[in-house]
Structure formats: structure tokens, C-alpha cells
PDB file of N, CA and C in Angstrom:
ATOM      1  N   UNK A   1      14.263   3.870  -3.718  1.00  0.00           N
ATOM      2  CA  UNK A   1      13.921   2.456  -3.690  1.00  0.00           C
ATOM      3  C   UNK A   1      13.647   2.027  -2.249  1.00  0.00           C
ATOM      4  N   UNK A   2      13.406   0.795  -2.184  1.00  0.00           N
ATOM      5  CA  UNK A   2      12.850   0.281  -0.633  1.00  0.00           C
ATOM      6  C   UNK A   2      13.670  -0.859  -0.533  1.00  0.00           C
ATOM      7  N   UNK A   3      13.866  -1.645   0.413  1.00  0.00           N
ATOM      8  CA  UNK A   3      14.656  -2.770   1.098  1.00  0.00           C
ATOM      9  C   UNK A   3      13.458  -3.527   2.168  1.00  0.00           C
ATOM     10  N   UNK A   4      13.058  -5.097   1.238  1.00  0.00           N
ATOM     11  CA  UNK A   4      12.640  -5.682   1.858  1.00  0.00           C
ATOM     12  C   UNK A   4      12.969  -6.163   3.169  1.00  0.00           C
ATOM     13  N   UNK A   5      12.614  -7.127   4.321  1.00  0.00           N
ATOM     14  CA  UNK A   5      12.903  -7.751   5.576  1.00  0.00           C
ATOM     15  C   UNK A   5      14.821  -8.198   5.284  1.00  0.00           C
ATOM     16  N   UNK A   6      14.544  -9.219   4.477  1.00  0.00           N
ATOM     17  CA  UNK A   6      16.189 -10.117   4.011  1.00  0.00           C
ATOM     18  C   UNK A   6      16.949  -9.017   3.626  1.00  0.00           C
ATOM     19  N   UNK A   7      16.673  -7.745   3.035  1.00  0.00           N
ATOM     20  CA  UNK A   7      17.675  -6.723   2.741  1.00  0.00           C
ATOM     21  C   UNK A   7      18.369  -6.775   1.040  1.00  0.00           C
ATOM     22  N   UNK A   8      16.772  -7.424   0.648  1.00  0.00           N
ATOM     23  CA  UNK A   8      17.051  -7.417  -0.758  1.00  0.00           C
ATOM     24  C   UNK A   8      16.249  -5.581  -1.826  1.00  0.00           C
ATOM     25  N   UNK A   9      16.414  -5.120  -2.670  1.00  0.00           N
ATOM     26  CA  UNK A   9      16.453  -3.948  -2.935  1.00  0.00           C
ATOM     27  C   UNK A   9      15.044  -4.406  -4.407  1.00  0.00           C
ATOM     28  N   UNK A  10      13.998  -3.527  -3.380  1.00  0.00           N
ATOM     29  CA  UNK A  10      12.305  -3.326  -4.309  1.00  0.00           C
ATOM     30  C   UNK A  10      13.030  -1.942  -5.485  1.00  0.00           C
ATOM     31  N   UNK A  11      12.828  -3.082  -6.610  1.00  0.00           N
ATOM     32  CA  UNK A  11      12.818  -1.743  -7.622  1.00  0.00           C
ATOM     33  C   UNK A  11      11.979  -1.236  -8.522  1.00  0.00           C
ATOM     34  N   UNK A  12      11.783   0.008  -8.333  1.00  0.00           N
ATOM     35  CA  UNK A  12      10.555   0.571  -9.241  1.00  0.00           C
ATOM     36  C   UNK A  12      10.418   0.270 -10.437  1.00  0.00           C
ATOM     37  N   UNK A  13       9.136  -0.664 -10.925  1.00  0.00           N
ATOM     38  CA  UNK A  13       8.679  -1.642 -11.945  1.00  0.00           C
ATOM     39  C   UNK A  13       7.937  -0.829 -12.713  1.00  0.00           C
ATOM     40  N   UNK A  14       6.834  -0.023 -12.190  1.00  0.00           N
ATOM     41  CA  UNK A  14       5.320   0.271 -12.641  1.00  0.00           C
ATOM     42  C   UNK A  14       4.925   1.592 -12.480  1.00  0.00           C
ATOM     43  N   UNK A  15       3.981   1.944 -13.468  1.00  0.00           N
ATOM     44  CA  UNK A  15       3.753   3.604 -12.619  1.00  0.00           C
ATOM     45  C   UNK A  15       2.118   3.569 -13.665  1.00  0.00           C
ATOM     46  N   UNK A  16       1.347   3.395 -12.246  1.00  0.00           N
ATOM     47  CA  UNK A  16      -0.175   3.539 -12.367  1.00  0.00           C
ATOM     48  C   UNK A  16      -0.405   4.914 -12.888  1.00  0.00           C
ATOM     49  N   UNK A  17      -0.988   5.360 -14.259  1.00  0.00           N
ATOM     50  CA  UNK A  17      -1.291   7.058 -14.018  1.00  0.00           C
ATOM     51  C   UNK A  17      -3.022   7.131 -13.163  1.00  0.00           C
ATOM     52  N   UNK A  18      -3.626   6.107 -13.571  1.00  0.00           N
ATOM     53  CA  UNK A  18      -4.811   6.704 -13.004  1.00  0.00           C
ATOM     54  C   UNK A  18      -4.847   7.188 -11.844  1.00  0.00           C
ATOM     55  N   UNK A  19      -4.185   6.198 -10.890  1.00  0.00           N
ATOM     56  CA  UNK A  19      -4.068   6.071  -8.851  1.00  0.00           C
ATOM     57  C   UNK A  19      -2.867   7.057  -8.768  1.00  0.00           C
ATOM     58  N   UNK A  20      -1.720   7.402 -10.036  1.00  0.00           N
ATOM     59  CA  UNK A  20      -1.071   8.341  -9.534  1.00  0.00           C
ATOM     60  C   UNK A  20       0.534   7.330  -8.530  1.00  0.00           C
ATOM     61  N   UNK A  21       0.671   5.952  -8.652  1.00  0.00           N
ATOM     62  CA  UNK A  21       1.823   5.568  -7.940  1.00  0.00           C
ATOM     63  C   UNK A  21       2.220   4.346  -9.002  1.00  0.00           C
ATOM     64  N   UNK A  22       3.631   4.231  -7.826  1.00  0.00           N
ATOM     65  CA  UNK A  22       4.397   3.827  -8.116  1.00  0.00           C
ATOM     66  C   UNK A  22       4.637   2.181  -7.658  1.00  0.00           C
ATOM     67  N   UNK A  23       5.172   1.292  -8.504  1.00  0.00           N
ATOM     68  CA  UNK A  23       5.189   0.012  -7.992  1.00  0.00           C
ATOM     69  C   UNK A  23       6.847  -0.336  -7.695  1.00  0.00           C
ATOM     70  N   UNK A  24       6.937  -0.878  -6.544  1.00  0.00           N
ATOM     71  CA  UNK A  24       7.949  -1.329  -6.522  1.00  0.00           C
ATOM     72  C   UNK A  24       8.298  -2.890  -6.259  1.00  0.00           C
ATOM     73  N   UNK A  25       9.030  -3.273  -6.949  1.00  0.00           N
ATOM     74  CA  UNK A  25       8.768  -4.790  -6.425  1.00  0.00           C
ATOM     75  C   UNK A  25      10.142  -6.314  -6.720  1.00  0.00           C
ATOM     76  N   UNK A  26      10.354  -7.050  -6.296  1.00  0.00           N
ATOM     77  CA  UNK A  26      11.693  -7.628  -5.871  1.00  0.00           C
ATOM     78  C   UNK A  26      11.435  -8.626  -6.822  1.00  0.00           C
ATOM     79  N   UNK A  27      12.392  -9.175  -7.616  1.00  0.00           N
ATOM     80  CA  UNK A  27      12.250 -10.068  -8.370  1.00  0.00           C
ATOM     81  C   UNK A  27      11.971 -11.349  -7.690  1.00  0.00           C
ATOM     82  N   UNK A  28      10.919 -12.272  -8.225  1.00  0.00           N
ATOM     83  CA  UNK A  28      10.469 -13.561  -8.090  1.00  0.00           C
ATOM     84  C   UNK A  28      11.800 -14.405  -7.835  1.00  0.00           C
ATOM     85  N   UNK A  29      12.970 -14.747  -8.693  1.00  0.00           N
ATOM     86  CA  UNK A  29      13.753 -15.297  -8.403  1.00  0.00           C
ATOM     87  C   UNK A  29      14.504 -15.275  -7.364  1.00  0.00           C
ATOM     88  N   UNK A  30      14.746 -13.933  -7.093  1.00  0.00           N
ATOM     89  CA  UNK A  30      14.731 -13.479  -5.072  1.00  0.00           C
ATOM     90  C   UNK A  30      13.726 -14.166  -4.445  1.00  0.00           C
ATOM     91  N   UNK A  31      12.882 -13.424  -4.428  1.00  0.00           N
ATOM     92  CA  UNK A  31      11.783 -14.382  -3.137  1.00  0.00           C
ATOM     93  C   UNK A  31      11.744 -15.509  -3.243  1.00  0.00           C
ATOM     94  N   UNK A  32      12.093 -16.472  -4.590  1.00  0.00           N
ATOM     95  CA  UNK A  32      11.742 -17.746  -4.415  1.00  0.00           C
ATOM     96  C   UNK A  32      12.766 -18.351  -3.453  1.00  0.00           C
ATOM     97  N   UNK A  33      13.938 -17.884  -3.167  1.00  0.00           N
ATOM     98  CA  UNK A  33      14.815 -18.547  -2.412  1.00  0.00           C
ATOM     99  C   UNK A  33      14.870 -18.074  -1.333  1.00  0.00           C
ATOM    100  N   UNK A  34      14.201 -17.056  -1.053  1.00  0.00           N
ATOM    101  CA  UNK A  34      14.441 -16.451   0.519  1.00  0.00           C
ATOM    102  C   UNK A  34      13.565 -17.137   1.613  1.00  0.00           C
ATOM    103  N   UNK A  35      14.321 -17.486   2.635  1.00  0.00           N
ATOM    104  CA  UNK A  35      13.181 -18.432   3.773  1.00  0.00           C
ATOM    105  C   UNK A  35      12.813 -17.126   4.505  1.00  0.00           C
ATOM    106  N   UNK A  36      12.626 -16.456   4.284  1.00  0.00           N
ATOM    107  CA  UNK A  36      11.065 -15.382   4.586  1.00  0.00           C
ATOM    108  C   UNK A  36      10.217 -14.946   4.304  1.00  0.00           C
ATOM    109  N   UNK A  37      10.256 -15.900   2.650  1.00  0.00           N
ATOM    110  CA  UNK A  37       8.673 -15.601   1.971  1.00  0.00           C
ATOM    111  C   UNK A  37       7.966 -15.435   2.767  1.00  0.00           C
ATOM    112  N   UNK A  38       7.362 -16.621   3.259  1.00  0.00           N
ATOM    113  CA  UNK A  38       5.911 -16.850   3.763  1.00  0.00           C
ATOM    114  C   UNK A  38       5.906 -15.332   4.927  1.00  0.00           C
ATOM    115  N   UNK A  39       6.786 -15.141   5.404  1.00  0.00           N
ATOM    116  CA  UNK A  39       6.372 -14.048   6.438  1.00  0.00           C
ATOM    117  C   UNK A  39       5.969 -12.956   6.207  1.00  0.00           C
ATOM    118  N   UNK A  40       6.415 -12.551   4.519  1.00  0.00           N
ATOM    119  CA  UNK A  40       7.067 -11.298   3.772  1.00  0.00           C
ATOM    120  C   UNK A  40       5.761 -10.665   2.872  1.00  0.00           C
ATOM    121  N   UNK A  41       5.461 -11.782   2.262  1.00  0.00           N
ATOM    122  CA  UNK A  41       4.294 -11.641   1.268  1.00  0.00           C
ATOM    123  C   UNK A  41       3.265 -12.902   1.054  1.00  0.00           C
ATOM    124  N   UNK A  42       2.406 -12.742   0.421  1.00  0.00           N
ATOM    125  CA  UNK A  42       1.002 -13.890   0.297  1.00  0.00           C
ATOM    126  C   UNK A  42       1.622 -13.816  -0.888  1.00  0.00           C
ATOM    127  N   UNK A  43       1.512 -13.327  -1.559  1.00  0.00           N
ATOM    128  CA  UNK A  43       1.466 -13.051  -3.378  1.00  0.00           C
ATOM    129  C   UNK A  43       2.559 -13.972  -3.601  1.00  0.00           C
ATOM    130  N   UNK A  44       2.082 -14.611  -5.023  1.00  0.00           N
ATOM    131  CA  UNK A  44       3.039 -15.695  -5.767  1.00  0.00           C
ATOM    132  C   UNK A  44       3.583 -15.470  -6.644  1.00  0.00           C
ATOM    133  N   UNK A  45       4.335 -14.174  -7.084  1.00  0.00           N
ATOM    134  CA  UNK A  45       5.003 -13.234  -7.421  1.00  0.00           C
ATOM    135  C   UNK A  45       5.909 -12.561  -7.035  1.00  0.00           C
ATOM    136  N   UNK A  46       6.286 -12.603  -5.532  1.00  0.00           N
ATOM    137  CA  UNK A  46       7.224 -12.011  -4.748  1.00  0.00           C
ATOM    138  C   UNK A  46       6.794 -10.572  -4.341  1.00  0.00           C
ATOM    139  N   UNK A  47       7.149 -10.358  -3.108  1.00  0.00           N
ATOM    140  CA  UNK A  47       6.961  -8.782  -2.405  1.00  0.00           C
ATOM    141  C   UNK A  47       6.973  -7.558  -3.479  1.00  0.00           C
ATOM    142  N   UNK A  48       5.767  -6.942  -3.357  1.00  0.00           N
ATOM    143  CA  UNK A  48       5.615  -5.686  -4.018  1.00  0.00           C
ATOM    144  C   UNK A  48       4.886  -4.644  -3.122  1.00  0.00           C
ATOM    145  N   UNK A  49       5.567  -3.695  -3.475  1.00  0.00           N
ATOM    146  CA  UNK A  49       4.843  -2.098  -2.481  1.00  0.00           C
ATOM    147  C   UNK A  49       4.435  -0.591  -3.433  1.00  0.00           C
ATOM    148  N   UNK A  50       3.494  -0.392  -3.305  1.00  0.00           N
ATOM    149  CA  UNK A  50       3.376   0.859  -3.673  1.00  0.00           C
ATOM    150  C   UNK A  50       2.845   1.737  -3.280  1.00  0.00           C
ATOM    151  N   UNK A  51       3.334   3.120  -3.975  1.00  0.00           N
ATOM    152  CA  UNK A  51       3.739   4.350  -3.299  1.00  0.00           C
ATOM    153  C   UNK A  51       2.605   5.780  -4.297  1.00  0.00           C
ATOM    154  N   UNK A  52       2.387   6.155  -3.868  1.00  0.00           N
ATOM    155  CA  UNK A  52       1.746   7.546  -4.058  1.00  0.00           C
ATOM    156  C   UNK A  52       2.494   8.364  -4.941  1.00  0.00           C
ATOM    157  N   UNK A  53       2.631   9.076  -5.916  1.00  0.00           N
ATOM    158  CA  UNK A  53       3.544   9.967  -6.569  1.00  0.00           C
ATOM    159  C   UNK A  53       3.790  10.678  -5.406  1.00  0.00           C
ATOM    160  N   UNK A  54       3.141  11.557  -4.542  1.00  0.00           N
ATOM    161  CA  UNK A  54       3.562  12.230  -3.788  1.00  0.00           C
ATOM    162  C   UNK A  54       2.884  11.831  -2.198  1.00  0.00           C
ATOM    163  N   UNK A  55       3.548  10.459  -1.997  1.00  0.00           N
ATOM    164  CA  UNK A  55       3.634   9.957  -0.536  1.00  0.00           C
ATOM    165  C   UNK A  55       4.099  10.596  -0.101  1.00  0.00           C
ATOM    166  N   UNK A  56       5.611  11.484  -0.113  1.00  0.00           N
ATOM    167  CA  UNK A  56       6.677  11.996   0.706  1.00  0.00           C
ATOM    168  C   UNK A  56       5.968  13.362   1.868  1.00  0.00           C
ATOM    169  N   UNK A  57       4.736  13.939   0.876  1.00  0.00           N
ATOM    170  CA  UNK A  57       4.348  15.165   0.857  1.00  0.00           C
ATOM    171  C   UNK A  57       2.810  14.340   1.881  1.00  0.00           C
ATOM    172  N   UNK A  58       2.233  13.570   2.279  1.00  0.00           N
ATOM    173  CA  UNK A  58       1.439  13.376   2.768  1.00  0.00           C
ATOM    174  C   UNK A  58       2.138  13.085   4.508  1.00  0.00           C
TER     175      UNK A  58
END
């Protein structure tokens, strides 16, 4: 898993097969209260990241 800025915990949501990754991403009800949205993410959904099946290996 990943750890946004505030030290809240992105959890793997999604798994694209076409692109081959992985979504990770912090619940809305988190970001809505964190005063580091605006710094953190654009999206009106809350911080999401994704990952390569095999990022580790690149």
C-alpha cells in the first residue's frame, strides 16, 4: 500500500487488466476533511495513484 502527504493509508481499489495496474486510492471521506486537499490532489474524489503490475521490476 502507499501513504499519502497527511499519512493517511491508499488502498488498493482497482486492477486495470488492459494497462496491466493497479489503483490505489484514499477514501473521499478522508480527503474531504484533510486541509491538504488542495495541495494533494485536483480530483473530486480524493487522492488516487497507480501502479504497474510490475513497477517494482522497472
Amino acid at each position: 500500500s502507499f501513504i499519502c502527504p497527511e499519512g493517511e493509508e491508499l488502498k488498493r481499489r482497482n486492477f486495470n487488466k488492459k494497462r496491466q495496474q493497479f489503483e490505489y486510492m484514499a477514501s473521499m471521506k478522508t480527503c474531504g476533511r484533510c486541509h491538504l486537499l488542495d495541495q494533494c490532489t485536483r480530483s473530486k474524489t480524493g487522492r488516487s495513484l497507480k501502479r504497474h503490475l510490475r513497477q517494482n521490476e522497472l
